[in-house]
N, C-alpha and C. Protein backbone atom coordinates (compact mmCIF):
# COMPACT_ATOMS: atom_id res chain seq x y z
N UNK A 1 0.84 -1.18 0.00
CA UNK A 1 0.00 0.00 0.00
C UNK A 1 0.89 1.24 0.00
N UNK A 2 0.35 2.02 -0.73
CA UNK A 2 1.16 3.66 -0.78
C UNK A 2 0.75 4.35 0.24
N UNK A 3 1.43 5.25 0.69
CA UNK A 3 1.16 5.87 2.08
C UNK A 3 1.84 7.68 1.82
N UNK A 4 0.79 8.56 1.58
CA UNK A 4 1.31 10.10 1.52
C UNK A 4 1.72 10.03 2.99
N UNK A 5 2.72 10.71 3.16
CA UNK A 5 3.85 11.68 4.23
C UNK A 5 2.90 12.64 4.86
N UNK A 6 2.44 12.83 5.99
CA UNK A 6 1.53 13.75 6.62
C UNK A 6 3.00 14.61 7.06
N UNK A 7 3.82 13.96 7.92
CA UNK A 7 4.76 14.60 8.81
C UNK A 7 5.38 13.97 8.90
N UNK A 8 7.15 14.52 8.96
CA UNK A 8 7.75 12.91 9.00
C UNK A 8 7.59 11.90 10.34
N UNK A 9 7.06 10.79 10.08
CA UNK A 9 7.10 10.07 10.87
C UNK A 9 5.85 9.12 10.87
N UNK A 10 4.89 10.64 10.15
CA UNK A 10 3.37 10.31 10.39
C UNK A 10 3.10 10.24 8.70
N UNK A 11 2.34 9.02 8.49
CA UNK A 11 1.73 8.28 7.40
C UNK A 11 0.03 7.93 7.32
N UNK A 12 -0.49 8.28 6.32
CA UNK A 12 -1.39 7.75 5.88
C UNK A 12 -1.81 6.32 4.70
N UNK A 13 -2.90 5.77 4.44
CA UNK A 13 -2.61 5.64 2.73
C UNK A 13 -3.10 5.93 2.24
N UNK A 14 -2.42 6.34 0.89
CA UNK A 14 -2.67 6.83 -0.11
C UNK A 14 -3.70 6.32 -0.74
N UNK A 15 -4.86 6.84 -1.01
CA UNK A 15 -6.13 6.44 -1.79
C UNK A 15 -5.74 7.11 -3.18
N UNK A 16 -4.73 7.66 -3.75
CA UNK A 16 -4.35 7.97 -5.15
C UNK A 16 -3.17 7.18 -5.65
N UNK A 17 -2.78 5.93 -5.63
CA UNK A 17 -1.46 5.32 -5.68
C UNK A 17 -0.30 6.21 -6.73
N UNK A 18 0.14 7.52 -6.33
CA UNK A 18 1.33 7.53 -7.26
C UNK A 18 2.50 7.75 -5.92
N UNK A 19 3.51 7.30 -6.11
CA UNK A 19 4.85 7.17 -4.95
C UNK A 19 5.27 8.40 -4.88
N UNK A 20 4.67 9.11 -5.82
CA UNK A 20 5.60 10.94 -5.65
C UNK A 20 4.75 11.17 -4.66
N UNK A 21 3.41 11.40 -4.49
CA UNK A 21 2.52 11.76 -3.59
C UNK A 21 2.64 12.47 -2.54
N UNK A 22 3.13 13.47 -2.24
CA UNK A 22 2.67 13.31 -0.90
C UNK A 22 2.28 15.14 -0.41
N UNK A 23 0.81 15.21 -0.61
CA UNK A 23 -0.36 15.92 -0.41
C UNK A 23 -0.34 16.07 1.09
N UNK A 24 -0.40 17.66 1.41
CA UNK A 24 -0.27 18.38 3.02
C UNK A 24 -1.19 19.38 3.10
N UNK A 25 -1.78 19.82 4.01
CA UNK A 25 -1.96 21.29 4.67
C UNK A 25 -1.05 21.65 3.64
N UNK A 26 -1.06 23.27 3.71
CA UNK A 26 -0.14 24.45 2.95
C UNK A 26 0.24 24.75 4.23
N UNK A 27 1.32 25.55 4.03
CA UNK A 27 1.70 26.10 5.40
C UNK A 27 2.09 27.39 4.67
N UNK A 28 2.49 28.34 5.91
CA UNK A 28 3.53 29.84 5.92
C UNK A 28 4.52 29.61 4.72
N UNK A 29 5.29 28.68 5.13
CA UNK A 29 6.65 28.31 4.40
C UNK A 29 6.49 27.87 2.98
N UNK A 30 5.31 27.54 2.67
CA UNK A 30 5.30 27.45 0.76
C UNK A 30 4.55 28.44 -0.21
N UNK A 31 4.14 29.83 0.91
CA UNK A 31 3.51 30.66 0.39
C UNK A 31 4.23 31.52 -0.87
N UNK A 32 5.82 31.86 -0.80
CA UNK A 32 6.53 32.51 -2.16
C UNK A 32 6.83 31.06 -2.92
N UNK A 33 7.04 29.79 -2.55
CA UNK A 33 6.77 28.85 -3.70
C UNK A 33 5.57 28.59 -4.63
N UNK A 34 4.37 29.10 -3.63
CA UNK A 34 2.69 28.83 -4.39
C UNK A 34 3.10 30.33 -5.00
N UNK A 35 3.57 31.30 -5.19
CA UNK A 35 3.51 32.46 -5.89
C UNK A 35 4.52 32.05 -7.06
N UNK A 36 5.73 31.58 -6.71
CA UNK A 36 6.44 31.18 -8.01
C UNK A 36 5.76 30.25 -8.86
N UNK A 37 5.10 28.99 -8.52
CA UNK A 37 4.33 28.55 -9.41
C UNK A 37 3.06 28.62 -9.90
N UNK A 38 2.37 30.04 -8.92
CA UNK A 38 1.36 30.82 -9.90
C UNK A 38 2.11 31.58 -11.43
N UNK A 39 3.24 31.81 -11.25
CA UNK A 39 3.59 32.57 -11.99
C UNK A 39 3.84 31.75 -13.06
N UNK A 40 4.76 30.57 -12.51
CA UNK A 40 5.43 29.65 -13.65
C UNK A 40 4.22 29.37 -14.78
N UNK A 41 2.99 28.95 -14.02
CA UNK A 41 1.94 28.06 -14.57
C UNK A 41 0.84 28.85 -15.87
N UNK A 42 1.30 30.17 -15.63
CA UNK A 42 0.92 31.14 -17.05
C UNK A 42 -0.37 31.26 -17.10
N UNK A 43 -1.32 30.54 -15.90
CA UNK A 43 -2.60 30.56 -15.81
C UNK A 43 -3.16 31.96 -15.20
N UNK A 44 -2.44 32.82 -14.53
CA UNK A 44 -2.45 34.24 -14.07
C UNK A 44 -1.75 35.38 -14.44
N UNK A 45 -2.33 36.67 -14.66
CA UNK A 45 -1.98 37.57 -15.08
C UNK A 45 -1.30 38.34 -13.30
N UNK A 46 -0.37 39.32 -13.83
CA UNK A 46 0.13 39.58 -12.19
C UNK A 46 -0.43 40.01 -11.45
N UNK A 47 -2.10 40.87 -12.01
CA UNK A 47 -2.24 41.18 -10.40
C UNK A 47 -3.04 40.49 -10.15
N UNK A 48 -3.57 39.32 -11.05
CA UNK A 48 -4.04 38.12 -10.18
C UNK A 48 -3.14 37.52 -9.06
N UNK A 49 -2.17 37.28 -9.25
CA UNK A 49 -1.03 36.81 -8.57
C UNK A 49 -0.60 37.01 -7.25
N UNK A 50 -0.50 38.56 -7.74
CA UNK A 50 -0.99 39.71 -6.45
C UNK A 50 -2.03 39.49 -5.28
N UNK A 51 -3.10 39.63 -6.10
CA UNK A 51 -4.22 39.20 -5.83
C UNK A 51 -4.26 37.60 -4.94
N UNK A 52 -3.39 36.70 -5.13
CA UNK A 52 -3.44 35.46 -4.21
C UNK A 52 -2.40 35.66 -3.22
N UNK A 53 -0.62 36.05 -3.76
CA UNK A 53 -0.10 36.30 -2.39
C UNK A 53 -1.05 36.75 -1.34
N UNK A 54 -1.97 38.16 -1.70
CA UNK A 54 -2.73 38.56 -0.49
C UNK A 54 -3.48 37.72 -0.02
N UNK A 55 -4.20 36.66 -0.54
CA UNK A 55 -5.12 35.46 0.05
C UNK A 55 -4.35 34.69 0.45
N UNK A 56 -3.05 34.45 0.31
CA UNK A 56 -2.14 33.26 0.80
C UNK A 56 -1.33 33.85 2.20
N UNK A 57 -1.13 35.34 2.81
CA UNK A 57 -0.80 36.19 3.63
C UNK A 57 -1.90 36.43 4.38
N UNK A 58 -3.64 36.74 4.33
CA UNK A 58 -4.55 37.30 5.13
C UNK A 58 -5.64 35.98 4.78
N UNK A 59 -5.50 34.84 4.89
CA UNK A 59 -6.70 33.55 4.46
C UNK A 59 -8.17 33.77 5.35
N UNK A 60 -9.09 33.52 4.84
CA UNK A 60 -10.62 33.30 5.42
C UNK A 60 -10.01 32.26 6.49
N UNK A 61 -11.02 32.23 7.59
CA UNK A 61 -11.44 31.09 8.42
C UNK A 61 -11.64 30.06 7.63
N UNK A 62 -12.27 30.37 6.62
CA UNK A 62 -12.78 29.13 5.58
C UNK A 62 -12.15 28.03 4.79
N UNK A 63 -10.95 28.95 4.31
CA UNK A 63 -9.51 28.82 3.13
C UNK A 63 -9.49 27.25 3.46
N UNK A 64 -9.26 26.55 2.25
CA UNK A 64 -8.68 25.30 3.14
C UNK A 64 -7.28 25.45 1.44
N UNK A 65 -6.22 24.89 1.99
CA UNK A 65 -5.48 25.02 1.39
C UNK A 65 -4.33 23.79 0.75
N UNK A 66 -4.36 23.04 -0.24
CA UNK A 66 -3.17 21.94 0.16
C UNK A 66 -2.31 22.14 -0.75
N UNK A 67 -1.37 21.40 -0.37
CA UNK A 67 0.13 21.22 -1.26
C UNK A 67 0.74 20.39 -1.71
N UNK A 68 0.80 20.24 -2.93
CA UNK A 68 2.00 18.80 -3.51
C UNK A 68 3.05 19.44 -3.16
N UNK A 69 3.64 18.43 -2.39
CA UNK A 69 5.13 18.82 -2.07
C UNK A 69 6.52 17.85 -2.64
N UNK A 70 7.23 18.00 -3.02
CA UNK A 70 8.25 17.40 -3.78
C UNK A 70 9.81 17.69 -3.79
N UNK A 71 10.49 16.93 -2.74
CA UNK A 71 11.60 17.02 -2.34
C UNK A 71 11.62 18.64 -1.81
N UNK A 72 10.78 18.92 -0.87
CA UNK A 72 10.86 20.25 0.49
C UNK A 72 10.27 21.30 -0.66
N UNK A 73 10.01 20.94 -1.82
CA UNK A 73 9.00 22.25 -2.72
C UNK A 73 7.77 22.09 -2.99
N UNK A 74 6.92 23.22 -3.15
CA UNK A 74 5.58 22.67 -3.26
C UNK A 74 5.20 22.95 -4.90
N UNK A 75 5.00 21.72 -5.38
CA UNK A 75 5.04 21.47 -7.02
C UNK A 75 3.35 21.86 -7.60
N UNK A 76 2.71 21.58 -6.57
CA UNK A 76 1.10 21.83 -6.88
C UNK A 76 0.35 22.06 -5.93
N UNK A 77 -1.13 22.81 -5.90
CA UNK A 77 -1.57 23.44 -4.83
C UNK A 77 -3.11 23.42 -5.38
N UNK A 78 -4.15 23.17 -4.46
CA UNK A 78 -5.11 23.00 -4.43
C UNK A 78 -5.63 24.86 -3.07
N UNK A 79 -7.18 25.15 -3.68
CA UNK A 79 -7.52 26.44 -3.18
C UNK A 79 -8.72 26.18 -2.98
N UNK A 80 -9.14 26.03 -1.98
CA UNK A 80 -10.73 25.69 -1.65
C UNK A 80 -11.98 26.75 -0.75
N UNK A 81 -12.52 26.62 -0.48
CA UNK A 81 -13.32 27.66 0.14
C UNK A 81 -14.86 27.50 0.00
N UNK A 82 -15.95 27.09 1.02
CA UNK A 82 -17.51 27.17 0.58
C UNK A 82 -18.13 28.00 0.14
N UNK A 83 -19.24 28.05 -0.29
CA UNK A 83 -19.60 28.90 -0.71
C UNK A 83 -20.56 29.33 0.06
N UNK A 84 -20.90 30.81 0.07
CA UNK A 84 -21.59 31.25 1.05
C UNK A 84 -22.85 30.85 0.87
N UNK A 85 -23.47 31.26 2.16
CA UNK A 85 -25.30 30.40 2.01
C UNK A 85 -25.68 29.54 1.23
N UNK A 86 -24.69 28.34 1.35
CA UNK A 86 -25.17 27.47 0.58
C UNK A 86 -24.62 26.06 2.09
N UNK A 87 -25.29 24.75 1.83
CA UNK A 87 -25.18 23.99 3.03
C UNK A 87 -24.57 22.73 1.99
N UNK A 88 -22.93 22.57 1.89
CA UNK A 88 -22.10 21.84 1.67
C UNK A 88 -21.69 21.89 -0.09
N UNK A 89 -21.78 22.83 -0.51
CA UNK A 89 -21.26 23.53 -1.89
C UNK A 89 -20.24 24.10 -1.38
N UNK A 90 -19.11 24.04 -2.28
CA UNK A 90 -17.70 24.40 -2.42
C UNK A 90 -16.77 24.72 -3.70
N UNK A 91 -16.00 25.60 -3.56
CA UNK A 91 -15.58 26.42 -4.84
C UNK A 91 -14.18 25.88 -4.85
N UNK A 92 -13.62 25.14 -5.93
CA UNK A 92 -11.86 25.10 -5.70
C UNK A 92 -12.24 26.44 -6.89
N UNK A 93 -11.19 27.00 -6.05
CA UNK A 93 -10.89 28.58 -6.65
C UNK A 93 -9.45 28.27 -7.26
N UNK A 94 -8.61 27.31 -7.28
CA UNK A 94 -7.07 27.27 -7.78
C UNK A 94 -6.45 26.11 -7.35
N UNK A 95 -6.26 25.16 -8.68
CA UNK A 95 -5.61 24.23 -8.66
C UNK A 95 -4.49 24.37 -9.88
N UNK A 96 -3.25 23.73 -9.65
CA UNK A 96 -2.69 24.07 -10.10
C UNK A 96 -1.02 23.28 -9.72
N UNK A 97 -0.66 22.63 -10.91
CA UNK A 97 0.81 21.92 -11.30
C UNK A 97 1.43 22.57 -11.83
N UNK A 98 3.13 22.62 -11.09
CA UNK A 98 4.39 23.46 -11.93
C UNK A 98 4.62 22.92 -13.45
N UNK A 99 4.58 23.55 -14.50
CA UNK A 99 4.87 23.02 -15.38
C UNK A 99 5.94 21.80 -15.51
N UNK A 100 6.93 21.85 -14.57
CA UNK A 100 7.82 20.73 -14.68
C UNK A 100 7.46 19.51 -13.83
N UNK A 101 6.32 19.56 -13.39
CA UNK A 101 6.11 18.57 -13.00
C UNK A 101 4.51 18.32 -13.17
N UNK A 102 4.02 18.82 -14.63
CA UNK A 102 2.85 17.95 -15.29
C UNK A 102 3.09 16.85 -15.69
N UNK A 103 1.78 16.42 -16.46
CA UNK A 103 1.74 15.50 -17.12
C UNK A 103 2.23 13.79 -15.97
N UNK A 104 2.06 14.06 -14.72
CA UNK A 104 2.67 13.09 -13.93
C UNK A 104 1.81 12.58 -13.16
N UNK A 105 0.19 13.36 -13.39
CA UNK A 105 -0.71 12.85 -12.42
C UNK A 105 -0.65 13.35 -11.17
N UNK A 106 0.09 14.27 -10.96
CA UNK A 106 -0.02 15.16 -9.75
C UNK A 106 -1.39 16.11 -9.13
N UNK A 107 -2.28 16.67 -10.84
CA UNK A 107 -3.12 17.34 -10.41
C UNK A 107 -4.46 16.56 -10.27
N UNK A 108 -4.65 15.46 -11.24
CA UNK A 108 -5.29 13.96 -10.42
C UNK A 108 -5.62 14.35 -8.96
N UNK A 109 -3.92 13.74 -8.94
CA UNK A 109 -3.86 13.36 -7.58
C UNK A 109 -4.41 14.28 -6.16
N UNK A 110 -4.00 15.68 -6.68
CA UNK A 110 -4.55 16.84 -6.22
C UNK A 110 -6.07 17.32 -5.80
N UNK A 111 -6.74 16.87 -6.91
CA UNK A 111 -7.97 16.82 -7.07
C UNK A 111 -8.68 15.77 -6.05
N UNK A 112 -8.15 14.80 -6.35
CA UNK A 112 -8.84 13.70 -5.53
C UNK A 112 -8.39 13.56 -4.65
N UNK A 113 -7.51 14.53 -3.89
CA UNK A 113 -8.00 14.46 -2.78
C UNK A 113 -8.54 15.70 -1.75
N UNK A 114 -8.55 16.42 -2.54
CA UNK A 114 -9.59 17.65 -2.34
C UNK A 114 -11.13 16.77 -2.27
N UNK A 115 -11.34 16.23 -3.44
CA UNK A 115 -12.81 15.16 -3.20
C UNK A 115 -12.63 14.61 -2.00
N UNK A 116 -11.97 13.87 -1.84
CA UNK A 116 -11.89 12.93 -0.39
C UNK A 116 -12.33 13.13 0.82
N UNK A 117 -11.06 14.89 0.81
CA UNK A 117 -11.44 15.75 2.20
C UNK A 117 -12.97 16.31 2.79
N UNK A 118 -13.33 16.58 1.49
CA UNK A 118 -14.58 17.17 1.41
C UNK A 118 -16.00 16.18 1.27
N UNK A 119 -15.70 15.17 1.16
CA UNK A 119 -16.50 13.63 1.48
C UNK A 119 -16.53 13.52 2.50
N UNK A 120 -15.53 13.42 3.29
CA UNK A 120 -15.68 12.49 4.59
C UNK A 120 -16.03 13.55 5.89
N UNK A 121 -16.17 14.74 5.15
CA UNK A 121 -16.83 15.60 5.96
C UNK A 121 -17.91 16.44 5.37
N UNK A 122 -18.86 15.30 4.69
CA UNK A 122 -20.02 14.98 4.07
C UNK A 122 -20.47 16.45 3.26
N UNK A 123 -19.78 16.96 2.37
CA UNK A 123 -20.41 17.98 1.65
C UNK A 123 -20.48 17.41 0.27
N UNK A 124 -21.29 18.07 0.15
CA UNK A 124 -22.24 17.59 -0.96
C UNK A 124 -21.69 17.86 -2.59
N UNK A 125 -21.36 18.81 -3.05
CA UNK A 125 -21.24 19.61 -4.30
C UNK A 125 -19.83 20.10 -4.39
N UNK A 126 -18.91 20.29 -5.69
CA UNK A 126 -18.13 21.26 -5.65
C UNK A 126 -17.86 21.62 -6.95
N UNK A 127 -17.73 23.22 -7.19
CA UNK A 127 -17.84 23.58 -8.32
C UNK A 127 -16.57 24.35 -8.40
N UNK A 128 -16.03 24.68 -9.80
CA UNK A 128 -14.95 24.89 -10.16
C UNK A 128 -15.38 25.80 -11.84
N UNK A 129 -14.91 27.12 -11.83
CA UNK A 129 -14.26 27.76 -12.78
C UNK A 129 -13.37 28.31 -13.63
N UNK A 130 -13.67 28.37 -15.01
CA UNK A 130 -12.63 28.77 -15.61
C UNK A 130 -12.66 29.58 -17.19
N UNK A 131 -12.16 29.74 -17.66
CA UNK A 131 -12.64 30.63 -19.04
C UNK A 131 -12.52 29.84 -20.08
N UNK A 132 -13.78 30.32 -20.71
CA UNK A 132 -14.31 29.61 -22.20
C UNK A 132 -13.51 30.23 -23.40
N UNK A 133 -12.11 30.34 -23.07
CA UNK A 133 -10.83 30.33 -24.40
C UNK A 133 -10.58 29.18 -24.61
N UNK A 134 -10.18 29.17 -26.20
CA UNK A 134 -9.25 27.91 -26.72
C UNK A 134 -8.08 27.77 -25.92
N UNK A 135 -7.31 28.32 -25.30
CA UNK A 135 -5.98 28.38 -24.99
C UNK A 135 -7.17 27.38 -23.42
N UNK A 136 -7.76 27.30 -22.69
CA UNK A 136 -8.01 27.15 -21.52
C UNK A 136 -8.95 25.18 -22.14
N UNK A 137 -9.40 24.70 -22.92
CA UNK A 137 -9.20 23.61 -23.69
C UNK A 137 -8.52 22.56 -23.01
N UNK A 138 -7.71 22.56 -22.93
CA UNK A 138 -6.92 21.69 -21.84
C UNK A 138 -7.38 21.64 -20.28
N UNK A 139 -7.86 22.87 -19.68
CA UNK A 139 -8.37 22.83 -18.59
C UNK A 139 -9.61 21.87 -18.63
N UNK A 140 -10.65 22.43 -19.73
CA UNK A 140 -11.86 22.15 -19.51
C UNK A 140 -11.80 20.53 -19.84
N UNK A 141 -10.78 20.12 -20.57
CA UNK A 141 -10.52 18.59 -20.66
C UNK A 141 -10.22 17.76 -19.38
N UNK A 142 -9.27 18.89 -18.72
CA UNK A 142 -8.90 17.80 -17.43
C UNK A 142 -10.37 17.83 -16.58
N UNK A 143 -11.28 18.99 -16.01
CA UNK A 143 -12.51 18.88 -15.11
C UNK A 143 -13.26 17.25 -15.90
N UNK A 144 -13.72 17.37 -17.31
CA UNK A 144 -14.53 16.56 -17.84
C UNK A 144 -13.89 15.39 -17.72
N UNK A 145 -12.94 15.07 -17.59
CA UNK A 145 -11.90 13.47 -17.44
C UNK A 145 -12.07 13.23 -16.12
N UNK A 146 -12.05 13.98 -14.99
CA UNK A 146 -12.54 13.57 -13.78
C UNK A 146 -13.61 14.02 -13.58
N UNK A 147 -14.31 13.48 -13.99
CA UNK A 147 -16.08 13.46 -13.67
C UNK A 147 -16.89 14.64 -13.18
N UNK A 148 -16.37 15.73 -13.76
CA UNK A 148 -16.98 17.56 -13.65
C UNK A 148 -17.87 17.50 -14.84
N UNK A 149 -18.99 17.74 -14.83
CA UNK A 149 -19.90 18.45 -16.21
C UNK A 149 -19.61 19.73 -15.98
N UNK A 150 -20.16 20.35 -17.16
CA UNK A 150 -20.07 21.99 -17.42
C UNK A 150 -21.75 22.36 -17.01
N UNK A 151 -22.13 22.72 -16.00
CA UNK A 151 -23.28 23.89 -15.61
C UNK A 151 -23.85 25.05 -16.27
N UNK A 152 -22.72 25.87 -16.19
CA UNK A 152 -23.34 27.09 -16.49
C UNK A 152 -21.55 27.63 -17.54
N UNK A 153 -22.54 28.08 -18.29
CA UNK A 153 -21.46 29.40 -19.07
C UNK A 153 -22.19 31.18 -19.44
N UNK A 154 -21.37 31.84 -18.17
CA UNK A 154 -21.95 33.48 -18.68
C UNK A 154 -20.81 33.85 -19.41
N UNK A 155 -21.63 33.90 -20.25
CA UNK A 155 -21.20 34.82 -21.61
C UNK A 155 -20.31 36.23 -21.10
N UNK A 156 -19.13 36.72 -21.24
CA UNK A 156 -18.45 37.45 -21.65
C UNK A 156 -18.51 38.39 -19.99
N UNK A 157 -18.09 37.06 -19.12
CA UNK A 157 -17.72 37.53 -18.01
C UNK A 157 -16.61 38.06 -17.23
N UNK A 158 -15.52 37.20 -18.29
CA UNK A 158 -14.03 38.16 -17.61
C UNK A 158 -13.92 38.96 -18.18
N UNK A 159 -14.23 39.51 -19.70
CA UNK A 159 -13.87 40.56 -20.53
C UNK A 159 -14.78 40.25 -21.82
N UNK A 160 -14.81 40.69 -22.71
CA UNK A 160 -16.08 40.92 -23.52
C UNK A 160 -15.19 39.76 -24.56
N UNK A 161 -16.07 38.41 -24.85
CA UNK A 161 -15.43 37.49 -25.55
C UNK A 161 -15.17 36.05 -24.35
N UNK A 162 -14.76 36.89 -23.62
CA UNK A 162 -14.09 36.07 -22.16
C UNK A 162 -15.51 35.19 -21.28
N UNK A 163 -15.57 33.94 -21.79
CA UNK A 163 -16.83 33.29 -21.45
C UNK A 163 -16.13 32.97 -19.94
N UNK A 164 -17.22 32.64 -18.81
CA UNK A 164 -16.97 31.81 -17.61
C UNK A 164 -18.00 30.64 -18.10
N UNK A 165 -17.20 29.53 -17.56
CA UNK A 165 -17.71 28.10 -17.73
C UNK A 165 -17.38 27.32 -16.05
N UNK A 166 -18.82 27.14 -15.73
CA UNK A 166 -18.82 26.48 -14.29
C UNK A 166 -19.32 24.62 -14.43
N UNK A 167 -18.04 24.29 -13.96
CA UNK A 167 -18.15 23.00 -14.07
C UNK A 167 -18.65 22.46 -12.33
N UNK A 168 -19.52 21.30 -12.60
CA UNK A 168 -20.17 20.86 -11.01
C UNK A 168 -19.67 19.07 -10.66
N UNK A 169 -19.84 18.85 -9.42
CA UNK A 169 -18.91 17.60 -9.38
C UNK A 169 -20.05 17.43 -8.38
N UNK A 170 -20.80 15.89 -8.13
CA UNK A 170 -21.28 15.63 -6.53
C UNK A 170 -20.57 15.01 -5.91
N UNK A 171 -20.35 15.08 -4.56
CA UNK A 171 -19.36 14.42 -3.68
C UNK A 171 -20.46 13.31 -2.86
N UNK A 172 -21.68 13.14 -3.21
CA UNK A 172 -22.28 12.12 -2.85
C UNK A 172 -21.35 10.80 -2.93
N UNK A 173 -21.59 10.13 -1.75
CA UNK A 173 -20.51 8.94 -1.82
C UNK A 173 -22.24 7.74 -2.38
């Protein structure tokens, strides 16, 4: 059995079998690494970027935050948060693999276990956005490969052209 690294010493198993694995809390200490690989990952403009250091420096009560970590760096990062007045709906607001370490099943792995967390502490729904560009194609491939439909698309919400496309997932076990 595979077993992610909680702490050294302390083990789980791994319900995603890849041996790189090993999915944490975020902490203080990977907050300018989650900014270098916002940057690396070309998925943000800077003062989006901006815009998350400050969420990664001042977090909601709510924030839940994790980290692929990979030899003491954090290679990928999961961004979670409920949604308001709603009773077990949840938004990943930012997921996200260093380019050098795609294509490896990391954000899989990432994903599922964002599902997991959010199962076994019985919420129901989680929805996830992103923009209706060709260049973003690849995104909307990875939600639909792990079992996300597309919901809703408003028309020319980030910028005129700039579709939002809301993909929905149930966490019904």
């Amino acid at each position: 059995m595979h077993c992610v690294q909680l702490r050294p010493g302390i083990a789980k198993p791994n319900l995603y079998p890849n041996e790189f694995t090993m999915i944490r809390a975020t902490t203080e200490a990977d907050h300018d690494g989650l900014i270098v690989l916002a940057t690396a990952s070309g998925l943000f403009e800077p003062d989006q970027t901006e815009l998350l250091a400050e969420i990664l420096r001042s977090p909601s009560d709510t924030d839940v935050w994790f980290t692929d970590d990979f030899a003491g760096l954090p290679v990928g990062v999961a961004y979670l948060a409920p949604e308001k007045m709603t009773h077990g709906t949840w938004n990943l607001y930012w997921i996200a693999v260093h380019p050098d370490h795609q294509k490896q099943g990391r954000g899989k792995s990432i994903l599922k276990h964002v599902e997991h967390w959010l199962a076994e502490r019985d919420q129901r729904i989680l929805l996830v956005e992103t923009a209706g560009v060709i260049d973003f194609d690849y995104v909307r491939k990875f939600y639909a490969d792990n079992g996300f439909e597309a919901e809703a698309r408003i028309r020319d919400f980030y910028e005129h052209g700039v579709d939002k496309i809301v993909f929905r997932k149930s966490l019904a076990r």
